[in-house]
Protein backbone atom coordinates (compact mmCIF):
# COMPACT_ATOMS: atom_id res chain seq x y z
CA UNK A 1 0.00 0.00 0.00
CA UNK A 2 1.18 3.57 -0.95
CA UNK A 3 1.18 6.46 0.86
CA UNK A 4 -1.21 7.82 -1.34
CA UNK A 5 -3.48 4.45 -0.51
CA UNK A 6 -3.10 5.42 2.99
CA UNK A 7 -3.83 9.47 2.71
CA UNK A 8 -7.12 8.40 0.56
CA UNK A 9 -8.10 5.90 3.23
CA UNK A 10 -8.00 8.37 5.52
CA UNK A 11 -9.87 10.98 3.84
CA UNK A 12 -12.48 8.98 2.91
CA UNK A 13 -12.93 7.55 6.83
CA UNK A 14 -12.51 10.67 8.35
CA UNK A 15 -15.24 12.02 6.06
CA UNK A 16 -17.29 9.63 6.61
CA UNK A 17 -16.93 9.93 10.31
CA UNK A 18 -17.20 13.88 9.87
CA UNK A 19 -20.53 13.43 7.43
CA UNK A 20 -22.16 10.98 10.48
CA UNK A 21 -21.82 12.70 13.27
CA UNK A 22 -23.04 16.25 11.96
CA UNK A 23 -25.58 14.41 10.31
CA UNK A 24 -27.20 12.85 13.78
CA UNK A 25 -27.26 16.56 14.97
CA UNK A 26 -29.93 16.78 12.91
CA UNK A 27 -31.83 15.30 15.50
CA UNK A 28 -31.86 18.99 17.15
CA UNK A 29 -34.37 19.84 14.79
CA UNK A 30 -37.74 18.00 15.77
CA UNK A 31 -36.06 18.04 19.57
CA UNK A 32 -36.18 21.88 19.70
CA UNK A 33 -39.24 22.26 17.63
CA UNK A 34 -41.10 20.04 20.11
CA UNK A 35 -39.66 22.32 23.37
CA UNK A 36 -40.71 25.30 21.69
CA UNK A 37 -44.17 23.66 21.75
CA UNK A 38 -44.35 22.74 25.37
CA UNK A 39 -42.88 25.82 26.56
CA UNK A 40 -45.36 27.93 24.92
CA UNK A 41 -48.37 25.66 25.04
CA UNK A 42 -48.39 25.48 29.00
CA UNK A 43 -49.97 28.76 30.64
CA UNK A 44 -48.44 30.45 33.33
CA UNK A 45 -50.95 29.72 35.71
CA UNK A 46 -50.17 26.35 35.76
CA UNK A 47 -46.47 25.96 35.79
CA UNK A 48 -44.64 25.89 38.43
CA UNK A 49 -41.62 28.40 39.56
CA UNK A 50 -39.78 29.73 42.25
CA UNK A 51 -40.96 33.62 41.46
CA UNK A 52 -44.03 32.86 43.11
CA UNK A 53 -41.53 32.90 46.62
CA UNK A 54 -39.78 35.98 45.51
CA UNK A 55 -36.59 34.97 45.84
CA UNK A 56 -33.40 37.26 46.78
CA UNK A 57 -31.13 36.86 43.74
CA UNK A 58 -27.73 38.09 43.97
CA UNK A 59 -26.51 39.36 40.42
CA UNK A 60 -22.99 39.08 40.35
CA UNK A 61 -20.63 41.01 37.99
CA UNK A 62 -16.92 40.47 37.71
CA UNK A 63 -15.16 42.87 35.75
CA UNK A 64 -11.50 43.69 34.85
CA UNK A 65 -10.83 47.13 32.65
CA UNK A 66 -14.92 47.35 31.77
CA UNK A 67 -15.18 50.96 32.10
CA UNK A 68 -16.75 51.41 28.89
CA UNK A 69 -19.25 49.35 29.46
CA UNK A 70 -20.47 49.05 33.59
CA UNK A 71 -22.27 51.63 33.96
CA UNK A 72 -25.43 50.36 31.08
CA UNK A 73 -25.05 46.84 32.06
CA UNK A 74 -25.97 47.72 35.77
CA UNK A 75 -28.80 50.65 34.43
CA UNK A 76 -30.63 47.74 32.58
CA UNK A 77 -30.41 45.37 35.85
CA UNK A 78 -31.74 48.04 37.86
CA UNK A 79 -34.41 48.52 35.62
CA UNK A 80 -35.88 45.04 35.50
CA UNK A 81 -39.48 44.06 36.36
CA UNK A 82 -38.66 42.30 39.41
CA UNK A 83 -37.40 43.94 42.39
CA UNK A 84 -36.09 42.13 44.71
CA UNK A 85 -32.58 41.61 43.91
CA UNK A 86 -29.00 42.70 44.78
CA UNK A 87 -25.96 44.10 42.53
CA UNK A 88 -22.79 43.17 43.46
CA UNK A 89 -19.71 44.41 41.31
CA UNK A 90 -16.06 42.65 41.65
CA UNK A 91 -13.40 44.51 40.62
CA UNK A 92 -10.41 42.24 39.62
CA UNK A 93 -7.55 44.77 39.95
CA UNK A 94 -8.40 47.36 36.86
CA UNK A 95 -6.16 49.64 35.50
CA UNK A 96 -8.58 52.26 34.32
CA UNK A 97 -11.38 53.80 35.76
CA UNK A 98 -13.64 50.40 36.51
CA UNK A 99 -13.08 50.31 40.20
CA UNK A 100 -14.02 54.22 40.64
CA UNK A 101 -17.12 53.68 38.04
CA UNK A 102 -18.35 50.85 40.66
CA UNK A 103 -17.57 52.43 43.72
CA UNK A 104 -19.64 55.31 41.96
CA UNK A 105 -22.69 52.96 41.10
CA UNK A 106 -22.28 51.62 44.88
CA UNK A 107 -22.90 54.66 46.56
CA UNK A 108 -25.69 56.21 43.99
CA UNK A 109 -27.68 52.88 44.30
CA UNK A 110 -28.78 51.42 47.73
CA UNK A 111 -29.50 47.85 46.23
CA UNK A 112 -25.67 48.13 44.18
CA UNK A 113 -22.53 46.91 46.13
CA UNK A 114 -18.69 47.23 45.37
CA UNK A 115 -15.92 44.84 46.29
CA UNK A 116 -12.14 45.09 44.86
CA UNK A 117 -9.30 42.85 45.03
CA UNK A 118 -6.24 42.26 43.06
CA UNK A 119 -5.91 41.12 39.93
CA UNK A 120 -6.40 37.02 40.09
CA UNK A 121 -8.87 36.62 37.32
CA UNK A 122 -12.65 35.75 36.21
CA UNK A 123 -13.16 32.40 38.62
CA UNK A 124 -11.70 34.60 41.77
CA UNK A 125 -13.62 37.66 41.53
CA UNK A 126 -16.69 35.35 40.83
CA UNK A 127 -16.13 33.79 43.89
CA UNK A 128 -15.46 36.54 46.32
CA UNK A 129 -18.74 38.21 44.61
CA UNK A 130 -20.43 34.67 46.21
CA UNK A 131 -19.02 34.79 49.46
CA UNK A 132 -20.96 38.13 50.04
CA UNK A 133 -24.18 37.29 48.36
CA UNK A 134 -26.90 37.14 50.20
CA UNK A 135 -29.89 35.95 47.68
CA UNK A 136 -31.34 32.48 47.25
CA UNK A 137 -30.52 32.38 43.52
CA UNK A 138 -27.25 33.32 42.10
CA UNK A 139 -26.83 35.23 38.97
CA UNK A 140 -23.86 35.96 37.18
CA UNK A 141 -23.09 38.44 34.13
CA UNK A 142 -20.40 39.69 32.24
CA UNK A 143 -20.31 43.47 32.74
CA UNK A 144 -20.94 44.06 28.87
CA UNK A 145 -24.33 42.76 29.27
CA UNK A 146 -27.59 44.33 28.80
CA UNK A 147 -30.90 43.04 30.09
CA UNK A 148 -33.98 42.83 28.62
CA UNK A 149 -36.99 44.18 31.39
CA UNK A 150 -38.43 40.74 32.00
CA UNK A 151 -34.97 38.58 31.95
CA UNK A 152 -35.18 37.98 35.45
CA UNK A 153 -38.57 36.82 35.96
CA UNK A 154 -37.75 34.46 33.28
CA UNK A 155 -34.63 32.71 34.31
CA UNK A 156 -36.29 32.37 37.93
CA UNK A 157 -39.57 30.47 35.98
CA UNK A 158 -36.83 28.40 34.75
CA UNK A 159 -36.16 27.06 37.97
CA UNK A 160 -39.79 24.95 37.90
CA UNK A 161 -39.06 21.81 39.54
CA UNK A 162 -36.41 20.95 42.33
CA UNK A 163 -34.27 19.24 40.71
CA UNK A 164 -33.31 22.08 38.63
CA UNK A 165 -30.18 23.44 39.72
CA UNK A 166 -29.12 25.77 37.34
CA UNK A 167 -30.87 27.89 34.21
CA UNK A 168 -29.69 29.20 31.16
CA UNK A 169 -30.45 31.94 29.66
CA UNK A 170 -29.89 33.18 26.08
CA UNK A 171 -27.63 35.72 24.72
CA UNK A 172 -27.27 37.60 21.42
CA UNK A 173 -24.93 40.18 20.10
CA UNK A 174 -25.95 43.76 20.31
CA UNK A 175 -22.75 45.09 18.80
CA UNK A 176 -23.77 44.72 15.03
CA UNK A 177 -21.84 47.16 13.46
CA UNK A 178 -19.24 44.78 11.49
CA UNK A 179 -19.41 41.81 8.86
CA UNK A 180 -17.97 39.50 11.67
CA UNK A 181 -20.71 40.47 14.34
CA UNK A 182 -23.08 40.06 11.95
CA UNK A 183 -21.96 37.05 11.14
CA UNK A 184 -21.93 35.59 14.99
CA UNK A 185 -25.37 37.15 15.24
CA UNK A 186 -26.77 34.82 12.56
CA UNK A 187 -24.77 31.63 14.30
CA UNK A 188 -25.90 32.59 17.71
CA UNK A 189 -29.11 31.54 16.81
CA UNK A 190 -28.24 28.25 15.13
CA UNK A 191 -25.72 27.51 17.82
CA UNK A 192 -27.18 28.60 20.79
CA UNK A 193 -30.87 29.27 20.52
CA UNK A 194 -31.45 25.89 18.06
CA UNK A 195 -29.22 23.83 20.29
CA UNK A 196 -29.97 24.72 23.60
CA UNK A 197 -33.32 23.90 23.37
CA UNK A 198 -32.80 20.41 21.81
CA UNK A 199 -30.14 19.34 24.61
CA UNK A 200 -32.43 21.08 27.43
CA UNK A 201 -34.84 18.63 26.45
CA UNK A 202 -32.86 16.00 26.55
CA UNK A 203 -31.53 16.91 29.43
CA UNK A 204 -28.20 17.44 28.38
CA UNK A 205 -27.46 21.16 28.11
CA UNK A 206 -23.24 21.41 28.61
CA UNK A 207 -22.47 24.72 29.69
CA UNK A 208 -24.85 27.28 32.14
CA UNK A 209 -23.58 30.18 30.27
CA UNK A 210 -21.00 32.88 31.85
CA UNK A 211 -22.71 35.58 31.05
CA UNK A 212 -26.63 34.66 31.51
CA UNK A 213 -26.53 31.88 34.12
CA UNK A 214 -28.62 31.74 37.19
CA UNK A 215 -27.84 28.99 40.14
CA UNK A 216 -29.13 27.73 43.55
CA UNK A 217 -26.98 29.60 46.23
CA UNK A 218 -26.93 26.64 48.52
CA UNK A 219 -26.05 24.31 45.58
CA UNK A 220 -22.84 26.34 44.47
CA UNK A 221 -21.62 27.16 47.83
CA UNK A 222 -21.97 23.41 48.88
CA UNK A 223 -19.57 22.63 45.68
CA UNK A 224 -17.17 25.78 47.19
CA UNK A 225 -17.89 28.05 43.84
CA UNK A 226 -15.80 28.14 40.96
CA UNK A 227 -12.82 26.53 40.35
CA UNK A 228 -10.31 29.27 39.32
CA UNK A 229 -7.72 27.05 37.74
CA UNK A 230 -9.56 26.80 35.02
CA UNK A 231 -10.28 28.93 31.93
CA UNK A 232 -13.55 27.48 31.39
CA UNK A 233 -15.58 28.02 35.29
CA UNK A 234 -18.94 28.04 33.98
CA UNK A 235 -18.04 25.37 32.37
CA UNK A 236 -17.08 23.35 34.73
CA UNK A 237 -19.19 24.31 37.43
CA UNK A 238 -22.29 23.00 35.34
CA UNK A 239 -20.78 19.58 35.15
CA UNK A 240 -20.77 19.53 38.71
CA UNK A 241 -24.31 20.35 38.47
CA UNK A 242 -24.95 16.97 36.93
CA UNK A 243 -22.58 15.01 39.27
CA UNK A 244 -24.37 16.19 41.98
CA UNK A 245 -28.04 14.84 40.77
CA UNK A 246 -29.25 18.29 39.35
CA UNK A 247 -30.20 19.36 36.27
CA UNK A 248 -29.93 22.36 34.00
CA UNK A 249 -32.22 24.27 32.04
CA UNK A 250 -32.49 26.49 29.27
CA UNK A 251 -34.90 29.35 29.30
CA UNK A 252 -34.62 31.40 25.54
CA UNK A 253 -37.06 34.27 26.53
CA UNK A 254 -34.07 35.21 29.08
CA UNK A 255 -32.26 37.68 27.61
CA UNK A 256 -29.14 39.50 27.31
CA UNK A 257 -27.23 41.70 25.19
CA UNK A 258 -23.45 41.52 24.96
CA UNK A 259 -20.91 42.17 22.97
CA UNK A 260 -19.32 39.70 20.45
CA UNK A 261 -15.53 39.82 19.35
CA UNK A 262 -15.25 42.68 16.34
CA UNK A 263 -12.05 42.12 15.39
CA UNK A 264 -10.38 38.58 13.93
CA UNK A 265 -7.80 38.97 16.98
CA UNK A 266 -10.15 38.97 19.65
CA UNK A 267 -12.26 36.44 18.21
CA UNK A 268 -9.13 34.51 17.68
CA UNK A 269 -8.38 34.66 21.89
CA UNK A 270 -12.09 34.29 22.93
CA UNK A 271 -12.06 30.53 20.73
CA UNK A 272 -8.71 29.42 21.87
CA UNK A 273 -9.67 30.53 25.51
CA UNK A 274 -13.07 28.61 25.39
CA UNK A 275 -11.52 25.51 23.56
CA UNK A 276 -8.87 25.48 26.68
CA UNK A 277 -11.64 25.21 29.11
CA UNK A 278 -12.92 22.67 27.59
CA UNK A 279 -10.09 20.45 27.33
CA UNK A 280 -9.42 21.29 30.76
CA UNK A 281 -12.95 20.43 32.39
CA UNK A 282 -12.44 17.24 29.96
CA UNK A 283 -9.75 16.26 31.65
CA UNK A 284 -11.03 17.28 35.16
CA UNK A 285 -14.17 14.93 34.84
CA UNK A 286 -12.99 12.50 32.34
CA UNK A 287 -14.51 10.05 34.44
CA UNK A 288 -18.01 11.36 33.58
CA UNK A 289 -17.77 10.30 30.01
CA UNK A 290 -20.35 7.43 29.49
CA UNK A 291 -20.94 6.36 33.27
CA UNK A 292 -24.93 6.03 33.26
CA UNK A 293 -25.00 7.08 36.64
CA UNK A 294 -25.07 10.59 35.02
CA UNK A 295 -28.51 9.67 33.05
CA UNK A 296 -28.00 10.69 29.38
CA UNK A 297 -25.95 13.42 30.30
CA UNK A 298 -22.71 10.98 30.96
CA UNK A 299 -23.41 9.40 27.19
CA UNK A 300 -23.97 12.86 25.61
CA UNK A 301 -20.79 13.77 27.24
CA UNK A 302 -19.10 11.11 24.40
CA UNK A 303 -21.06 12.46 21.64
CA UNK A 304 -20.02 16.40 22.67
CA UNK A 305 -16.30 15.34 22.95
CA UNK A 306 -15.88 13.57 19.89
CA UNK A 307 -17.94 16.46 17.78
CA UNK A 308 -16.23 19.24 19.71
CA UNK A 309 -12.39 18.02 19.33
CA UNK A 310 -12.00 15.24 17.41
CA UNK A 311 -13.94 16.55 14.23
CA UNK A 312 -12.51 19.73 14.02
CA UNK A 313 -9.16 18.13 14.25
CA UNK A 314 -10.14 15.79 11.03
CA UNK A 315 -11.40 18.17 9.68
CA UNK A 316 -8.07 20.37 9.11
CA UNK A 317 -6.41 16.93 8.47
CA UNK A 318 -8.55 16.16 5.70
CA UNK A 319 -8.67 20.06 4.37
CA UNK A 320 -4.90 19.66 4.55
CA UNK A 321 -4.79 16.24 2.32
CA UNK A 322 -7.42 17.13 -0.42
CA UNK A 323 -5.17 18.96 -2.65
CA UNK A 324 -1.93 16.79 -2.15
CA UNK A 325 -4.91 14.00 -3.15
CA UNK A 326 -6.29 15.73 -6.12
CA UNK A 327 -2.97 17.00 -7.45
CA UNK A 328 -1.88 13.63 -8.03
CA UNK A 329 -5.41 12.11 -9.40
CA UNK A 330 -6.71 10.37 -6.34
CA UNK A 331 -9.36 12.35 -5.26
CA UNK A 332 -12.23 10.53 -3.40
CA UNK A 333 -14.81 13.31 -5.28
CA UNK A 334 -15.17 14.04 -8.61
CA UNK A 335 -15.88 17.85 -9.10
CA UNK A 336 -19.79 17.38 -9.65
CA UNK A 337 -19.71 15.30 -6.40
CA UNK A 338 -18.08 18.09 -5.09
CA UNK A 339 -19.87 20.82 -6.04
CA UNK A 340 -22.95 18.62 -5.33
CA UNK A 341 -22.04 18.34 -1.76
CA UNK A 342 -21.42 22.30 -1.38
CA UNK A 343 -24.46 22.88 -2.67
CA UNK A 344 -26.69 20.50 -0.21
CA UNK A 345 -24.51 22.27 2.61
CA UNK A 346 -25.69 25.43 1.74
CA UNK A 347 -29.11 24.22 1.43
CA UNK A 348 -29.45 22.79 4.88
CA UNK A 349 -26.98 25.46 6.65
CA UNK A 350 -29.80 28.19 5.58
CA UNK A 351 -32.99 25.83 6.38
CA UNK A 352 -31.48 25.24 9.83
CA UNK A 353 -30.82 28.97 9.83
CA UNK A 354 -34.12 30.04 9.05
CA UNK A 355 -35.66 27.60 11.49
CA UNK A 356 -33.10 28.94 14.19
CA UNK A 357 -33.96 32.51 13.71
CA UNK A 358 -38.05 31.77 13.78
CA UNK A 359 -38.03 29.87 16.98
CA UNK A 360 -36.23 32.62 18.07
CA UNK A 361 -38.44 34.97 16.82
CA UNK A 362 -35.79 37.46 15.30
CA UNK A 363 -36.56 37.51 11.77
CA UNK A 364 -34.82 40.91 11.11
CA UNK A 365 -31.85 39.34 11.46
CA UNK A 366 -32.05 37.04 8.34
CA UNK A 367 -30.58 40.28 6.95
CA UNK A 368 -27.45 38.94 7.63
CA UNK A 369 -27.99 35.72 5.86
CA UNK A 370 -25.62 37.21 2.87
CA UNK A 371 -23.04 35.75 5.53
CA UNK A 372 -23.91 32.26 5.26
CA UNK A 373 -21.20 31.64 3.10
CA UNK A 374 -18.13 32.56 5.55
CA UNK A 375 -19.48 29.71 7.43
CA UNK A 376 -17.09 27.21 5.95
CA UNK A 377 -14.04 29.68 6.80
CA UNK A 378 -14.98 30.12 10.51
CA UNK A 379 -15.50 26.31 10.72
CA UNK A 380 -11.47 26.42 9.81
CA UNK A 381 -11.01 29.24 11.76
CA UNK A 382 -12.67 27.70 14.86
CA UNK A 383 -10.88 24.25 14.26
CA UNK A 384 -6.80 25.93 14.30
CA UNK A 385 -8.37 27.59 17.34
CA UNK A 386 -8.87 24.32 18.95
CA UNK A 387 -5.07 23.00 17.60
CA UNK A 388 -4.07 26.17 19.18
CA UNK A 389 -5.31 25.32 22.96
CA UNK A 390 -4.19 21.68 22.33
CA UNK A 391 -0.90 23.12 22.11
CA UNK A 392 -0.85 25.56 24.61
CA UNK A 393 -2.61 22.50 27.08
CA UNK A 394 0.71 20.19 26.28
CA UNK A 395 3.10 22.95 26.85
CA UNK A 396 1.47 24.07 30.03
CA UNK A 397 0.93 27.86 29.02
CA UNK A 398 -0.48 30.55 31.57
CA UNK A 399 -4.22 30.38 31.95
CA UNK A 400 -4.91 34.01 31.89
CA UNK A 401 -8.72 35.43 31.83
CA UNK A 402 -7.59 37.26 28.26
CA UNK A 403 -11.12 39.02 27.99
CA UNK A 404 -12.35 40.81 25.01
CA UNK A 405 -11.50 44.72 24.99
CA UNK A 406 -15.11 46.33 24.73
CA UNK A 407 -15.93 48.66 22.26
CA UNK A 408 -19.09 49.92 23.99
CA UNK A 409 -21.16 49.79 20.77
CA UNK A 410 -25.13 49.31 21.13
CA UNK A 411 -26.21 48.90 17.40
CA UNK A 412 -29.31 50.83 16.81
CA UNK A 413 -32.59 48.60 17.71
CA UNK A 414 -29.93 45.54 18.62
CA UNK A 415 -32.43 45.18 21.77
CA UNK A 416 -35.29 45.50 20.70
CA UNK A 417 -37.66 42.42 20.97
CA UNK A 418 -37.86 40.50 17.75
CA UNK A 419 -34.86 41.98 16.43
């Protein structure tokens, strides 16, 4: 056998491998479709939530150089619906103006508080922020986020049975000034809104997002908060969730406004520094994977590794291949199978799209579906972003926090309902 035997082998395995597992996440489809039904089909007076106790919730914001950005993100929490909650800001040793901006906020609001401390990063000033709440629900935001009015009341009706221990809310961009914003703003909705709802379903929602994510306060101090070795906290403090016999869920009606990365660099750091946390909670509760005393969750956990590091990886192995492949005659494809393929891709990437975007219920933003093809280039993009933390995981590098620099921008009628 050839080398060339052995590179076509592998192209045509690893496509097939690539080609059956996106093609079971299809399955997201009718799953999410069916919660959208029960969630809306249910009235209010008959579903069961914690608002009905008025809880205390604690909203937590960390926030390190955010000076351009605090002061809205804690105007729009103040101005929710419900009441009876509690700001508390964590500066994580600034070097601008953040720390006098929420000292500020602290003394012009009575239901606003300020702690500092040295820089130590994200999972740090989290956790001093919970050592001082004093609510029954934890909340915790990045400081570029903007609420809608009813966002609370919705991620507390999340919490409607007991064995919920954490909700998820849902966030979109607001900064949609820039092809690669708009861009993320049409994949939020596949990637997030779509998906979310299929694996809340199931049961098997990964990650109680950063920067909308709402938990019991006796449930996260019992696990001693978030662990601040790692890059990924929220992470990995929802997979303790599901070791300790909860469950998460995802509310989409929950929302908040934040800032995506506007420039190629800072997109760049945001995907290397999420792929790091998830190697590292892998590796943390690699004994998870497939144990059915974790319900479906410990199975999905398989599924969500394979598709979330070892496709991309194939799939720059393969990209790399093809023309080495073709150049010498041996490619697995003729051109019309090719260009058969690209087009059935493009088909389904803008059905799923369009679905995404009307469960969501944000059909101005299909004015952005001119974007649709860059897809294929930010699957690349997002897969040497993964080789990237794989790298920098072997060689040990720094875990730093690395957070976006904030530009501040609120697109006109980015938060508006139905955007």
């Amino acid at each position: 056998m050839t080398l060339l035997d052995v590179a076509l082998a592998f192209v045509q395995f690893s496509g097939a491998m690539i080609l059956g597992f996106g093609g079971v996440k299809i399955v997201y489809v009718p799953l999410a479709f069916y919660f959208e039904c029960i969630d809306r089909s249910k009235p209010a007076r008959h579903r069961y939530s914690i608002v009905s106790r008025q809880p205390l919730v604690s909203i937590i914001v960390p926030g390190y150089n955010e000076a351009v950005v605090i002061g809205k993100c804690v105007e729009s929490i103040l101005a929710s619906r419900y009441r009876k909650l509690e700001v508390i800001l964590v500066d994580d040793g600034s070097t601008d103006s953040t720390a006098a901006i929420m000292s500020g906020l602290s003394d012009q609001h009575v239901r606003v508080r300020f702690l500092s401390q040295s820089n130590a990063g994200k999972g740090a000033a989290l956790n001093l922020g919970i050592s001082a709440a004093r609510g029954d629900i934890l909340m915790f935001v990045d400081a570029d986020g903007i609420f809608a009015p009813d966002t609370l009341t919705f991620m507390l009706d999340g919490f409607d049975h007991p064995d919920i221990g954490a909700v998820c809310g849902d966030d979109r961009p607001v900064n949609l000034d820039r092809l690669q914003t708009m861009m993320l703003a049409i994949l939020s909705h596949v990637g997030t809104g779509l998906v979310r709802r299929a694996l809340s379903l199931l049961h098997c929602l990964p990650i109680v997002s950063g920067n909308i994510g709402a938990f019991r306060s006796e449930l996260v101090q019992q696990m001693g908060g978030f662990d601040e070795e790692t890059l990924g906290e929220d992470l990995e403090l929802t997979w303790r969730i599901y070791r300790a016999g909860y469950r998460v869920r995802f509310q989409p009606r929950a929302l908040v406004y934040a800032e995506s990365p506007s420039t190629p660099g800072g997109l760049w750091r945001q995907r290397v520094r999420w792929a790091r946390g998830l190697l590292q909670t892998l590796r943390r509760h690699v004994g998870m994977l497939g144990r059915r005393q974790y319900g479906l969750f410990g199975i999905f956990l398989v599924f969500n590794s394979i598709t979330m590091v070892v496709i991309p990886i194939l799939q720059l192995a393969v990209l790399s291949v093809l023309p080495f492949l073709y150049l010498a005659g041996r490619g697995p494809l003729k051109a019309e199978a090719l260009a058969l393929l690209g087009w059935l891709g493009l088909f389904i990437s803008l059905v799923l799209v369009i679905f995404a975007v009307g469960l969501n219920r944000s059909w101005r933003d299909l004015r952005f579906l001119w974007t649709l093809p860059l897809w294929p280039l930010y699957s690349v993009f997002v897969g040497l972003a993964l080789a990237s933390a794989i790298v920098k995981e072997v060689r040990g590098s720094p875990a730093r926090w690395n957070k976006l620099e904030r530009t501040g921008v609120i697109s006109a009628g980015a938060t508006e309902p139905g955007r």
